[in-house]
PDB file of N, CA and C in Angstrom:
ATOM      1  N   UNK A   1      74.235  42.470 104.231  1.00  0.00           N
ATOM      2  CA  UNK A   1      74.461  43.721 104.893  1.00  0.00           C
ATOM      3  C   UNK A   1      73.135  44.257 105.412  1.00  0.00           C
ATOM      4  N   UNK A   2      73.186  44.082 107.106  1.00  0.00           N
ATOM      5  CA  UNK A   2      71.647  44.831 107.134  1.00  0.00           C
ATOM      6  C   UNK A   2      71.588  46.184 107.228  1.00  0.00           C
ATOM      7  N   UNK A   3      70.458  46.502 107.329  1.00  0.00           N
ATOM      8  CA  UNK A   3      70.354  48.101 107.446  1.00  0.00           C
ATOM      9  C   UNK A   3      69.401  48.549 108.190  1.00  0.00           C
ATOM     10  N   UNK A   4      69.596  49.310 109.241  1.00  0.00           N
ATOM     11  CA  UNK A   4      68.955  49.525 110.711  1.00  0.00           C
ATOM     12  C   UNK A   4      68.349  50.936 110.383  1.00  0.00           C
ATOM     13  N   UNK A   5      67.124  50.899 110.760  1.00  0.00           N
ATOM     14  CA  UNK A   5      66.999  52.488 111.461  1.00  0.00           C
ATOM     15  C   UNK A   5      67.435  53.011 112.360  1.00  0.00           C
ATOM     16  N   UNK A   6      68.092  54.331 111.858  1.00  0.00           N
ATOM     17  CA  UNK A   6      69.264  54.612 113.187  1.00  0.00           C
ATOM     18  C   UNK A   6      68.027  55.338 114.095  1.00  0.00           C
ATOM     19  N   UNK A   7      68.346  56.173 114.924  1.00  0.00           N
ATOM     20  CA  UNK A   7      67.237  56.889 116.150  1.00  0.00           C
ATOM     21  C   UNK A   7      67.138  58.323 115.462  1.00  0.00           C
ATOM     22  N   UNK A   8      67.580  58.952 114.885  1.00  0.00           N
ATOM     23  CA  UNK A   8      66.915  60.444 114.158  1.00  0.00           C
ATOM     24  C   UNK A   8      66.113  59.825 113.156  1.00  0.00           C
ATOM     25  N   UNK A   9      65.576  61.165 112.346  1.00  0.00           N
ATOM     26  CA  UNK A   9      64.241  60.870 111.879  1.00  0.00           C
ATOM     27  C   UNK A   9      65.034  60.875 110.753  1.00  0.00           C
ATOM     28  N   UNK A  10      64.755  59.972 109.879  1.00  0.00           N
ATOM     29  CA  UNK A  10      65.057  59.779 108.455  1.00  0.00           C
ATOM     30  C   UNK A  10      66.571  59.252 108.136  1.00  0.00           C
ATOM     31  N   UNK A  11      67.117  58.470 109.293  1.00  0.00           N
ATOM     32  CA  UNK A  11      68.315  57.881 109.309  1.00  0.00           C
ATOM     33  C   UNK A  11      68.740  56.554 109.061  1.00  0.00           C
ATOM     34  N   UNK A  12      69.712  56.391 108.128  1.00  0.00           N
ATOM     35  CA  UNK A  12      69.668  55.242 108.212  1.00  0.00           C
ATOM     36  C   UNK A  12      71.503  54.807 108.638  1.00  0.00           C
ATOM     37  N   UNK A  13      71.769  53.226 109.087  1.00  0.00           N
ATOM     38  CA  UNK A  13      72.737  52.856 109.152  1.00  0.00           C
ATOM     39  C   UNK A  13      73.143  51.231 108.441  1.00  0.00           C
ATOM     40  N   UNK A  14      74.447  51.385 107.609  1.00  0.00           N
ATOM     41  CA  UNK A  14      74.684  49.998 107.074  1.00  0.00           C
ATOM     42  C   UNK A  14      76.306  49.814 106.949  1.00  0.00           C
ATOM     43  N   UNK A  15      76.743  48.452 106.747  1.00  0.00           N
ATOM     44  CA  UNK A  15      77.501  48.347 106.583  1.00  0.00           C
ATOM     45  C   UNK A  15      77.764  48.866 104.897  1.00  0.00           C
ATOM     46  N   UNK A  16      79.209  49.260 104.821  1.00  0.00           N
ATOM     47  CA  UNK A  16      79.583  49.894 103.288  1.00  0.00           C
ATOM     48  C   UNK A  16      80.843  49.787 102.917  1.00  0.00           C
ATOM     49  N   UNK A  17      81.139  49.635 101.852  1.00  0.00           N
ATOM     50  CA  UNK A  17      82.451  49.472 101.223  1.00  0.00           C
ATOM     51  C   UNK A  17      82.553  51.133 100.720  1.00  0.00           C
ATOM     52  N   UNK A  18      83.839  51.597 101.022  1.00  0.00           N
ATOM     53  CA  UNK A  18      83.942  53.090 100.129  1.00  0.00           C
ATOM     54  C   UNK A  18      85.194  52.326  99.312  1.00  0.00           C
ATOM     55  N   UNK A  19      84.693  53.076  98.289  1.00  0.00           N
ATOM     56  CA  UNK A  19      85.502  52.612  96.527  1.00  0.00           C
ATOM     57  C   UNK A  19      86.403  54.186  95.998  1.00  0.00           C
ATOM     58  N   UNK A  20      87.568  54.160  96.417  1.00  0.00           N
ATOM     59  CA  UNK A  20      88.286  55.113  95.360  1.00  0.00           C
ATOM     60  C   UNK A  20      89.164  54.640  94.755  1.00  0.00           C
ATOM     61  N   UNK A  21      88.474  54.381  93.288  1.00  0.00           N
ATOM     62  CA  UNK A  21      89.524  53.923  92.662  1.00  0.00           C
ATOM     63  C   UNK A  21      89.668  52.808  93.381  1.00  0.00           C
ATOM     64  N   UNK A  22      91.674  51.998  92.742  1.00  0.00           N
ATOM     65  CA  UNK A  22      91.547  50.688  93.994  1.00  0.00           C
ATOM     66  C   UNK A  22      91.353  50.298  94.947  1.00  0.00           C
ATOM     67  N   UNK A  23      91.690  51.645  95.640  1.00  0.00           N
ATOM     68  CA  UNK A  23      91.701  51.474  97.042  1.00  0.00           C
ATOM     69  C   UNK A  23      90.226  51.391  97.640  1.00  0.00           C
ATOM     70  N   UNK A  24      89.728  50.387  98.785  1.00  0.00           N
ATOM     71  CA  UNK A  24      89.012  49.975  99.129  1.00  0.00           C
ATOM     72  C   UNK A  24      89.436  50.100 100.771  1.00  0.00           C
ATOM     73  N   UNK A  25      87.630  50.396 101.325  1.00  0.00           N
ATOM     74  CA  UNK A  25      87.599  50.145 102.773  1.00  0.00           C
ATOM     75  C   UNK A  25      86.332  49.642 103.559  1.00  0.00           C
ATOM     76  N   UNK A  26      86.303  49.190 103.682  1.00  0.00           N
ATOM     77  CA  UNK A  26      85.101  48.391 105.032  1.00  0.00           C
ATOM     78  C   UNK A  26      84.871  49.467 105.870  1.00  0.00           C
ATOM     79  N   UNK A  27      83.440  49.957 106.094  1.00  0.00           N
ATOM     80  CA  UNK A  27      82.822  50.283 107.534  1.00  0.00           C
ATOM     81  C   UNK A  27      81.670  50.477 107.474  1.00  0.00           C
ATOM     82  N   UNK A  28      80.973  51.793 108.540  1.00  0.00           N
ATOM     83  CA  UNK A  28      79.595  52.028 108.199  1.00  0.00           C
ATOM     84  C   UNK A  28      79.246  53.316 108.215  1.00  0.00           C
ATOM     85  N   UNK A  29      78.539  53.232 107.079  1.00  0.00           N
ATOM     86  CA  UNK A  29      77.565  54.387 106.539  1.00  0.00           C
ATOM     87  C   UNK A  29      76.555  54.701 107.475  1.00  0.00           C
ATOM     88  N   UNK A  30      76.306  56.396 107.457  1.00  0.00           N
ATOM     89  CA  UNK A  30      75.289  56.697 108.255  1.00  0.00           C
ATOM     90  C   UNK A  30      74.413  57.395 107.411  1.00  0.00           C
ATOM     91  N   UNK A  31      73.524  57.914 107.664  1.00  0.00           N
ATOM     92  CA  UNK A  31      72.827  59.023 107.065  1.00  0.00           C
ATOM     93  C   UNK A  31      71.929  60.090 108.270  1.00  0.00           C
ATOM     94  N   UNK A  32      72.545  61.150 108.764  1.00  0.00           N
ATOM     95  CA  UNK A  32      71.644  61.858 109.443  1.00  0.00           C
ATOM     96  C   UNK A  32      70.928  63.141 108.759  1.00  0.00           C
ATOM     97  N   UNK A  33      70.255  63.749 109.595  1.00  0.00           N
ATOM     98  CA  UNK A  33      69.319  64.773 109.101  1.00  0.00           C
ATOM     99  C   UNK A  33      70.696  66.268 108.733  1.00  0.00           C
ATOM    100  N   UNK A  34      71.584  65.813 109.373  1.00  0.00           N
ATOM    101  CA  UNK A  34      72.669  67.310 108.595  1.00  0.00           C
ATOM    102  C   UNK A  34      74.111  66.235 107.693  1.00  0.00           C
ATOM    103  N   UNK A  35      73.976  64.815 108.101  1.00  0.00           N
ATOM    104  CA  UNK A  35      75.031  64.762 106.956  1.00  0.00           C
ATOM    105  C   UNK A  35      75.359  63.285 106.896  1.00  0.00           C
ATOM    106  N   UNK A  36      76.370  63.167 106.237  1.00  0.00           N
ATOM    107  CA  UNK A  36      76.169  61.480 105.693  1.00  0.00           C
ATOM    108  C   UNK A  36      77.677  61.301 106.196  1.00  0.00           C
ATOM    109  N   UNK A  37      77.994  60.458 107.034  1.00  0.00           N
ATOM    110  CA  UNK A  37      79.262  59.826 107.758  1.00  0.00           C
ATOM    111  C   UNK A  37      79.703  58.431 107.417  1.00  0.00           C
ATOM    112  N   UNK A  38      81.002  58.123 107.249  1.00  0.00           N
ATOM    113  CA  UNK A  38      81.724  57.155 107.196  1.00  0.00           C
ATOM    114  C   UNK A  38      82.790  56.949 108.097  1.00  0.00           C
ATOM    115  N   UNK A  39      82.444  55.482 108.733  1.00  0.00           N
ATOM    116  CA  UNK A  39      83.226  54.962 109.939  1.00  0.00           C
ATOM    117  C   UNK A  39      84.092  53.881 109.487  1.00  0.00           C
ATOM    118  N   UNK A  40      85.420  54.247 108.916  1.00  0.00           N
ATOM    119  CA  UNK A  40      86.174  52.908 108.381  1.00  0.00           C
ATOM    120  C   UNK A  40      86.442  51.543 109.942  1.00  0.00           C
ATOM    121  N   UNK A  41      86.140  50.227 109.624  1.00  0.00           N
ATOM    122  CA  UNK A  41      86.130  49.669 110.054  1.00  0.00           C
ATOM    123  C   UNK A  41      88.026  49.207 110.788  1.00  0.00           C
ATOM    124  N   UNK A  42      89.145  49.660 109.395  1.00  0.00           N
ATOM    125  CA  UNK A  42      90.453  49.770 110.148  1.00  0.00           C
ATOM    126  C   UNK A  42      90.553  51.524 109.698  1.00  0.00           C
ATOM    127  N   UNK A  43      90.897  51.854 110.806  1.00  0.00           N
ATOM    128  CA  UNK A  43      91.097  53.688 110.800  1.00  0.00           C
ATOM    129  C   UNK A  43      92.824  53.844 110.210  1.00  0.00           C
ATOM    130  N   UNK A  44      93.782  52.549 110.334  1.00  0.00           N
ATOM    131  CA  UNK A  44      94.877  52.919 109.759  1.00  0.00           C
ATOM    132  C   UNK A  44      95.165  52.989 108.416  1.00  0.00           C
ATOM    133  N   UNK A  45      93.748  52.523 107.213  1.00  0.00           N
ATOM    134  CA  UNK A  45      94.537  53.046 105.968  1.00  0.00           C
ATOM    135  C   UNK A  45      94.502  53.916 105.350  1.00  0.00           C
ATOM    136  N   UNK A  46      94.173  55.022 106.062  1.00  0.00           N
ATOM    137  CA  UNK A  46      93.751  56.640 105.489  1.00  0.00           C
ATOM    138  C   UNK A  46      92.531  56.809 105.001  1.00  0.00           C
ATOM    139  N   UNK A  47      91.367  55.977 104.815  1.00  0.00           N
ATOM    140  CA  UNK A  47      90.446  56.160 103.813  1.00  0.00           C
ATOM    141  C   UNK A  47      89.138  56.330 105.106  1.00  0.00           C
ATOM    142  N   UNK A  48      89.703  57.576 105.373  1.00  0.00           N
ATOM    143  CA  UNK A  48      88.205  58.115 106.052  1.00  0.00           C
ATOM    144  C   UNK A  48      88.832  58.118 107.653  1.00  0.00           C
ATOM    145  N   UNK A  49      87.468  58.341 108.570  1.00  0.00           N
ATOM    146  CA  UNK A  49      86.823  58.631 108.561  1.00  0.00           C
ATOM    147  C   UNK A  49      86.289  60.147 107.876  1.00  0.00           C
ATOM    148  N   UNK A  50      84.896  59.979 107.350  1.00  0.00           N
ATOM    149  CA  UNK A  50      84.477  61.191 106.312  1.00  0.00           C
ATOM    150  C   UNK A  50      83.131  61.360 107.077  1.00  0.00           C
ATOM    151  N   UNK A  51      82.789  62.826 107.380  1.00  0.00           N
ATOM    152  CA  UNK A  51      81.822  63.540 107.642  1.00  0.00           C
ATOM    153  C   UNK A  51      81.520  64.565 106.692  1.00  0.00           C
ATOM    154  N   UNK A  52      80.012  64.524 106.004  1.00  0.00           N
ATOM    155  CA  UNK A  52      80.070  64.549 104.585  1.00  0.00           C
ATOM    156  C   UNK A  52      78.845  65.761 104.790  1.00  0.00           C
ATOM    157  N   UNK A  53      79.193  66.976 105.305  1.00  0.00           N
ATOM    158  CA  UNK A  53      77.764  67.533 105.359  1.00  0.00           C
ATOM    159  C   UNK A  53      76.780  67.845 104.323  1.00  0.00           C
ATOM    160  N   UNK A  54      75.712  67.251 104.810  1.00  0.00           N
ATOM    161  CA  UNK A  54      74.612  67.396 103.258  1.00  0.00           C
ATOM    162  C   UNK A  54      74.585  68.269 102.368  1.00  0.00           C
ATOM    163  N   UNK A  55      75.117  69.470 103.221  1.00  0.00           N
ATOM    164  CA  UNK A  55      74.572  71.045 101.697  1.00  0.00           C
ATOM    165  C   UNK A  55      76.449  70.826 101.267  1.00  0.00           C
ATOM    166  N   UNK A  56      77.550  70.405 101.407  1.00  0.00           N
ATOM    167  CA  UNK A  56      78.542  69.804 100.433  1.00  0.00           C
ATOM    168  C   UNK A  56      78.113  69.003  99.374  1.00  0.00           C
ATOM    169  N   UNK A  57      77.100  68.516  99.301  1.00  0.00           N
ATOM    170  CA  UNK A  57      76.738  67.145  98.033  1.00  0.00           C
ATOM    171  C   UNK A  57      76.075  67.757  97.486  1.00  0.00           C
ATOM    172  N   UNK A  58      76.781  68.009  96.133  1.00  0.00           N
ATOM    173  CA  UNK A  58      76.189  68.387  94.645  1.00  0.00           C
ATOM    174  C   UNK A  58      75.507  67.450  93.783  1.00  0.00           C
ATOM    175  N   UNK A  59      75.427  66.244  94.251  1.00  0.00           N
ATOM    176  CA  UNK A  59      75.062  65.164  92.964  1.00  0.00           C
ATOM    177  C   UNK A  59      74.873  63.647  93.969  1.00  0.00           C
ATOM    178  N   UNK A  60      74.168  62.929  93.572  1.00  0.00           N
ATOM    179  CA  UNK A  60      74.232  61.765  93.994  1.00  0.00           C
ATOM    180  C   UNK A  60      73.455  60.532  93.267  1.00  0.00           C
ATOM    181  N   UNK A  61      74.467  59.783  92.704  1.00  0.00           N
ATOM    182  CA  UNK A  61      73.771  58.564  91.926  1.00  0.00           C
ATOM    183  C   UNK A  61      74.208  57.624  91.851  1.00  0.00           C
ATOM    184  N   UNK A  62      73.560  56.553  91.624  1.00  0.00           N
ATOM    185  CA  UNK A  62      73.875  55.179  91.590  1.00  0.00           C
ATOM    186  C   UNK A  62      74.741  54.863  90.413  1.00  0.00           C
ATOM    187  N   UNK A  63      76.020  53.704  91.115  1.00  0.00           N
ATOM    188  CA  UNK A  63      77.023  53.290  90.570  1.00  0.00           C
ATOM    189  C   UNK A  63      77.688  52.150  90.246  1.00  0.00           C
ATOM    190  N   UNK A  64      78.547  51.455  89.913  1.00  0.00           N
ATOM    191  CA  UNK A  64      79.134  50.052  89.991  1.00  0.00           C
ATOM    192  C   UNK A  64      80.178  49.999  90.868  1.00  0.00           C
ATOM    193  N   UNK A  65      79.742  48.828  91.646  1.00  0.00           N
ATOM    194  CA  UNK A  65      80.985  48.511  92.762  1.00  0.00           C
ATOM    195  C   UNK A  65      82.242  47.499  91.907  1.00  0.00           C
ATOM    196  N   UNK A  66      83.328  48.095  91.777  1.00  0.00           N
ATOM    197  CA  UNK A  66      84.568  47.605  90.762  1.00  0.00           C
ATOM    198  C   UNK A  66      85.581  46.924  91.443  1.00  0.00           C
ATOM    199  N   UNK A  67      86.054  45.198  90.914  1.00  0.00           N
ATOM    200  CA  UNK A  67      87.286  45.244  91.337  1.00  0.00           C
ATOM    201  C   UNK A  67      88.148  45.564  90.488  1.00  0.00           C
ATOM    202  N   UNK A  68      89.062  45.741  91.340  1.00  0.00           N
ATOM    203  CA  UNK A  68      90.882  46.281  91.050  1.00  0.00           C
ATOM    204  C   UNK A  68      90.217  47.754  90.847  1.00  0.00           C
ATOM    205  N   UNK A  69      89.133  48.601  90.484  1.00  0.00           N
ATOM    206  CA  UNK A  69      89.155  49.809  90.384  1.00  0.00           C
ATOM    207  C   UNK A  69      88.132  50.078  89.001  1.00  0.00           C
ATOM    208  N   UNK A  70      88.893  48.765  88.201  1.00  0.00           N
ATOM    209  CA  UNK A  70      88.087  48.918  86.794  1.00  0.00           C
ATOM    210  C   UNK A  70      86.917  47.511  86.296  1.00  0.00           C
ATOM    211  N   UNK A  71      87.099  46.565  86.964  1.00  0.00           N
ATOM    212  CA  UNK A  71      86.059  45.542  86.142  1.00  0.00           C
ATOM    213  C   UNK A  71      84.553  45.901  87.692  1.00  0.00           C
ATOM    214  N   UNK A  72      83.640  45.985  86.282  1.00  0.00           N
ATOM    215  CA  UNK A  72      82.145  46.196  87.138  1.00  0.00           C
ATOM    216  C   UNK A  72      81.839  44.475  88.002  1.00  0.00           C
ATOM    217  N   UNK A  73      81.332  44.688  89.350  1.00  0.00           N
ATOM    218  CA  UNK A  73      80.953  43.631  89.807  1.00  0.00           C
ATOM    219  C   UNK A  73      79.607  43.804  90.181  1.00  0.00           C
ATOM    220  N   UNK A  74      79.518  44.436  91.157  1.00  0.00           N
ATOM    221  CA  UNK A  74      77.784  45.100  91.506  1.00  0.00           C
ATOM    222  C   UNK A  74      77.558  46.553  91.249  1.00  0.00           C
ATOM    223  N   UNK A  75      76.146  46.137  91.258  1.00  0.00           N
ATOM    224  CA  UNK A  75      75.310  47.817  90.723  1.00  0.00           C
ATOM    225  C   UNK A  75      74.545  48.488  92.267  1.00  0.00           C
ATOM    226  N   UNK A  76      75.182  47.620  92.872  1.00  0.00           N
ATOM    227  CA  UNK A  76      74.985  48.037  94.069  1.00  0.00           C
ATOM    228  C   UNK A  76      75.418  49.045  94.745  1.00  0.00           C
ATOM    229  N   UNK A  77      75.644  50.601  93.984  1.00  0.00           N
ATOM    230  CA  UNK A  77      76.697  51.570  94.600  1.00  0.00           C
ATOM    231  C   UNK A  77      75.871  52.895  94.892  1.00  0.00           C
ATOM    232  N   UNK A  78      76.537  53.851  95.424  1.00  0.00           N
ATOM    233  CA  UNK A  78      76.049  55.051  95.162  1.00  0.00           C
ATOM    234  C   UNK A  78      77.226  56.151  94.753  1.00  0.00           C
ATOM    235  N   UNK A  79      77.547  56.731  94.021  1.00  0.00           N
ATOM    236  CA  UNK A  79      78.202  57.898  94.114  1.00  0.00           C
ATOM    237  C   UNK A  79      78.053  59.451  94.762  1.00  0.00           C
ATOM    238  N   UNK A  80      78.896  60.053  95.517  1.00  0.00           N
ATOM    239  CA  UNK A  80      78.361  61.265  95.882  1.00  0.00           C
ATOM    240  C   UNK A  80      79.625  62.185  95.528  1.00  0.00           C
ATOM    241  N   UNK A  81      79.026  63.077  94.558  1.00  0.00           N
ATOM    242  CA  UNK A  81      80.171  63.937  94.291  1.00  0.00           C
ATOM    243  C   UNK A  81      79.912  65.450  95.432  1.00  0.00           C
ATOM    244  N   UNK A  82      80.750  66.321  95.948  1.00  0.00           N
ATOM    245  CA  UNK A  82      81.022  66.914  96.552  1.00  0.00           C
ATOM    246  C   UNK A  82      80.913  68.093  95.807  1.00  0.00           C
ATOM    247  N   UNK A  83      80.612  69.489  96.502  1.00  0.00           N
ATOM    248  CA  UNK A  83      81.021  71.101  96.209  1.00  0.00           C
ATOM    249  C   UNK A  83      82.283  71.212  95.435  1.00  0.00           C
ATOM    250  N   UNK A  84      83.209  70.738  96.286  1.00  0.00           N
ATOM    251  CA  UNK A  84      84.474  70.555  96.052  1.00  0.00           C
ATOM    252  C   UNK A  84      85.327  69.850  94.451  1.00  0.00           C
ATOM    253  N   UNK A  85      84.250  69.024  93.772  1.00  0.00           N
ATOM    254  CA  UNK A  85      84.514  68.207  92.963  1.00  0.00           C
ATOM    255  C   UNK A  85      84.640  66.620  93.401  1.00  0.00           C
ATOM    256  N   UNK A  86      85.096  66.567  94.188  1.00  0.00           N
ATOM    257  CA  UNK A  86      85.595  65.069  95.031  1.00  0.00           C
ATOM    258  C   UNK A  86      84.766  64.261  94.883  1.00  0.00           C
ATOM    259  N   UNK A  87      84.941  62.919  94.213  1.00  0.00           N
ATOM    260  CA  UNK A  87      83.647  62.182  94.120  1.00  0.00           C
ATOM    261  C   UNK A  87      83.809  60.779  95.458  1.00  0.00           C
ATOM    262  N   UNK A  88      83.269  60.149  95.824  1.00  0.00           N
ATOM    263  CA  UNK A  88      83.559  59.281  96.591  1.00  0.00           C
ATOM    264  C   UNK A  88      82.454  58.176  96.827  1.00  0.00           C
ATOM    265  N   UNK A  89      82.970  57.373  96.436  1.00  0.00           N
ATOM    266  CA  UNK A  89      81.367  55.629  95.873  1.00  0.00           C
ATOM    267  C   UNK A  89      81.552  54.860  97.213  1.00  0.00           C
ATOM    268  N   UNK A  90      80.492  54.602  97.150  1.00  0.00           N
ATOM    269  CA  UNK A  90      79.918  53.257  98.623  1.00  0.00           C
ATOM    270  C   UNK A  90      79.126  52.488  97.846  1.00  0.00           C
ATOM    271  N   UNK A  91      80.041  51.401  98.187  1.00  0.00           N
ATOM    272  CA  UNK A  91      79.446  49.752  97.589  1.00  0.00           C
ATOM    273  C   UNK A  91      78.343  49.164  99.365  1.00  0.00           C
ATOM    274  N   UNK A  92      77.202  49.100  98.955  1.00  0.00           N
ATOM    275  CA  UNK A  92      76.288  48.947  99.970  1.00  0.00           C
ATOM    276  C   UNK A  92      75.053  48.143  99.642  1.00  0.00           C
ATOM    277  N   UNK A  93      74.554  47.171 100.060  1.00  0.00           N
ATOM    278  CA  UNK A  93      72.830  46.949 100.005  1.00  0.00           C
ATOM    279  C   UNK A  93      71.968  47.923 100.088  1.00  0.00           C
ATOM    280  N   UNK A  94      70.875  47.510  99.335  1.00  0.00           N
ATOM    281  CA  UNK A  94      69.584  48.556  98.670  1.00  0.00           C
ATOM    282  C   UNK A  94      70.039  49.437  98.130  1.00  0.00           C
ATOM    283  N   UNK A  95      71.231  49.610  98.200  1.00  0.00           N
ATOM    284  CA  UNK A  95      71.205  51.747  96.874  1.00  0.00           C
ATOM    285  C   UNK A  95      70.424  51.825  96.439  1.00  0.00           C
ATOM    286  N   UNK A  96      69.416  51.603  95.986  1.00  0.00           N
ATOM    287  CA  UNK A  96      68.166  52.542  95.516  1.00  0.00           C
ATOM    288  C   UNK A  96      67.629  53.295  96.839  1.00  0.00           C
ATOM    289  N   UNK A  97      67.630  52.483  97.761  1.00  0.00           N
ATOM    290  CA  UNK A  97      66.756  52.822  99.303  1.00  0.00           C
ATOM    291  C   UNK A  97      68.136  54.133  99.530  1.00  0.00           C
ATOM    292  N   UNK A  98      69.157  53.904  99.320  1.00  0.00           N
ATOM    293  CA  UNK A  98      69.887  54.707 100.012  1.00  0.00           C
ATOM    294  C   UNK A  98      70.206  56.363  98.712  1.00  0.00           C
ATOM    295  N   UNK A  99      70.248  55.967  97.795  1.00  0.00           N
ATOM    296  CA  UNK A  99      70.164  56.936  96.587  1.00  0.00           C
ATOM    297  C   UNK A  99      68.782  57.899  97.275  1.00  0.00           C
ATOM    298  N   UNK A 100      67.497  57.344  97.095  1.00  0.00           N
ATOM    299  CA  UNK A 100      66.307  58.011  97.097  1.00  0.00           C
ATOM    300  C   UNK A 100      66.460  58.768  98.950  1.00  0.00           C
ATOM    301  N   UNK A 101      66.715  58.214 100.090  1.00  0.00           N
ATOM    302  CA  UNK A 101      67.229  58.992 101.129  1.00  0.00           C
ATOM    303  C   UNK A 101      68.009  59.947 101.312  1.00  0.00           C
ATOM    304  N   UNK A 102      69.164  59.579 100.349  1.00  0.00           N
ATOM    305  CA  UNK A 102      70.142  60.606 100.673  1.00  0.00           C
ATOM    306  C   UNK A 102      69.405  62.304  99.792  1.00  0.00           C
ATOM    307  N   UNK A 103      68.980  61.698  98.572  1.00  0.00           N
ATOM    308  CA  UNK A 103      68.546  63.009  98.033  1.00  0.00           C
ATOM    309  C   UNK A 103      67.092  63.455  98.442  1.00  0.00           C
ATOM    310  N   UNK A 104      66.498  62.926  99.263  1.00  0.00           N
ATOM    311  CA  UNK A 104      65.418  63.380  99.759  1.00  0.00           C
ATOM    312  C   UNK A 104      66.127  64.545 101.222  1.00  0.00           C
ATOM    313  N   UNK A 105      67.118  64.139 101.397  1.00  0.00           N
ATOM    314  CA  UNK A 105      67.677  64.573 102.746  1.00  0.00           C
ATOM    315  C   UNK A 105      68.207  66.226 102.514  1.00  0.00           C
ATOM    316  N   UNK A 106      69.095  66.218 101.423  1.00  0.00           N
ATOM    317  CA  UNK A 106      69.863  67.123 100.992  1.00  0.00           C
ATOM    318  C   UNK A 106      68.611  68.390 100.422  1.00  0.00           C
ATOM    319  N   UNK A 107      69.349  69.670 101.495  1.00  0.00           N
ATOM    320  CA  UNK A 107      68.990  70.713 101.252  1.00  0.00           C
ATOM    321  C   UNK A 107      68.840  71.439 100.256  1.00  0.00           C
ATOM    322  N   UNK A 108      69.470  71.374  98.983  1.00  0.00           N
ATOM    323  CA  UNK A 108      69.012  71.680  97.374  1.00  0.00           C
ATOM    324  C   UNK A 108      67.516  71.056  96.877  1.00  0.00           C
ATOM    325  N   UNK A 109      67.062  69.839  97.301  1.00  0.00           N
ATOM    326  CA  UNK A 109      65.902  69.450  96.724  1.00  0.00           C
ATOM    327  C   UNK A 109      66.652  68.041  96.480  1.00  0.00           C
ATOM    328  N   UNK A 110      66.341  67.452  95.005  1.00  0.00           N
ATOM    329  CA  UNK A 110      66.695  66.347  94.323  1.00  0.00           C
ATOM    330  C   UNK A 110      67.598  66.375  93.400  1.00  0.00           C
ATOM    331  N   UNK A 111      68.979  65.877  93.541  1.00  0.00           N
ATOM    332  CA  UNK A 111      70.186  65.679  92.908  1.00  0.00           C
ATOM    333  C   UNK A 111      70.175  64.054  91.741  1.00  0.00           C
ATOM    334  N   UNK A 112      70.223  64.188  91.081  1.00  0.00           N
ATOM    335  CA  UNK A 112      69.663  63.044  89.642  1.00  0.00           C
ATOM    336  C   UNK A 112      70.886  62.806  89.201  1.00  0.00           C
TER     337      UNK A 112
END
């Protein structure tokens, strides 16, 4: 999965798996300077598209990418829980690179 510098300052773009629970979807992750977007790769199985504005994210940390929902496969994840409560995981390359961006980005400071 590569990962491009998008054209704003401090952006990045990759391909990503979003994980709820079983349900699973293919597309790509963005990260801009006001918010973090998801582009499902098929738009018909409900799971997104999500425009995630930064001052919504209360928390953000690294996670396990699961099949069926429950057995750990990679540690390759990030979690971002929401204002709202809503948590929502992206199975992606580098999460650390993308953990340490996203909370450098977000208007509270650093979310741990």
């Amino acid at each position: 999965m590569p990962i491009d510098t998008d054209t704003t300052p401090g952006g990045l773009t990759a391909f990503a798996t979003l994980q709820l629970g079983v349900a699973r979807s293919d597309g790509h992750l963005s990260l801009t300077p006001t918010e973090l977007h998801f582009a499902p790769l098929n738009d018909h199985l409900g799971l997104g598209p999500y425009a995630l504005t930064l001052d919504k994210i209360t928390k953000v940390v690294r996670c396990w990418g699961k099949g069926a929902g429950v057995m750990p496969l990679t540690d390759e994840g990030v979690e971002i829980t929401l204002s709202d409560g809503r948590q929502l995981q992206f199975v992606l390359a580098n999460a650390e690179l993308w953990l340490s961006r996203i909370q450098a980005a977000l208007p509270q400071g650093d979310h741990r």
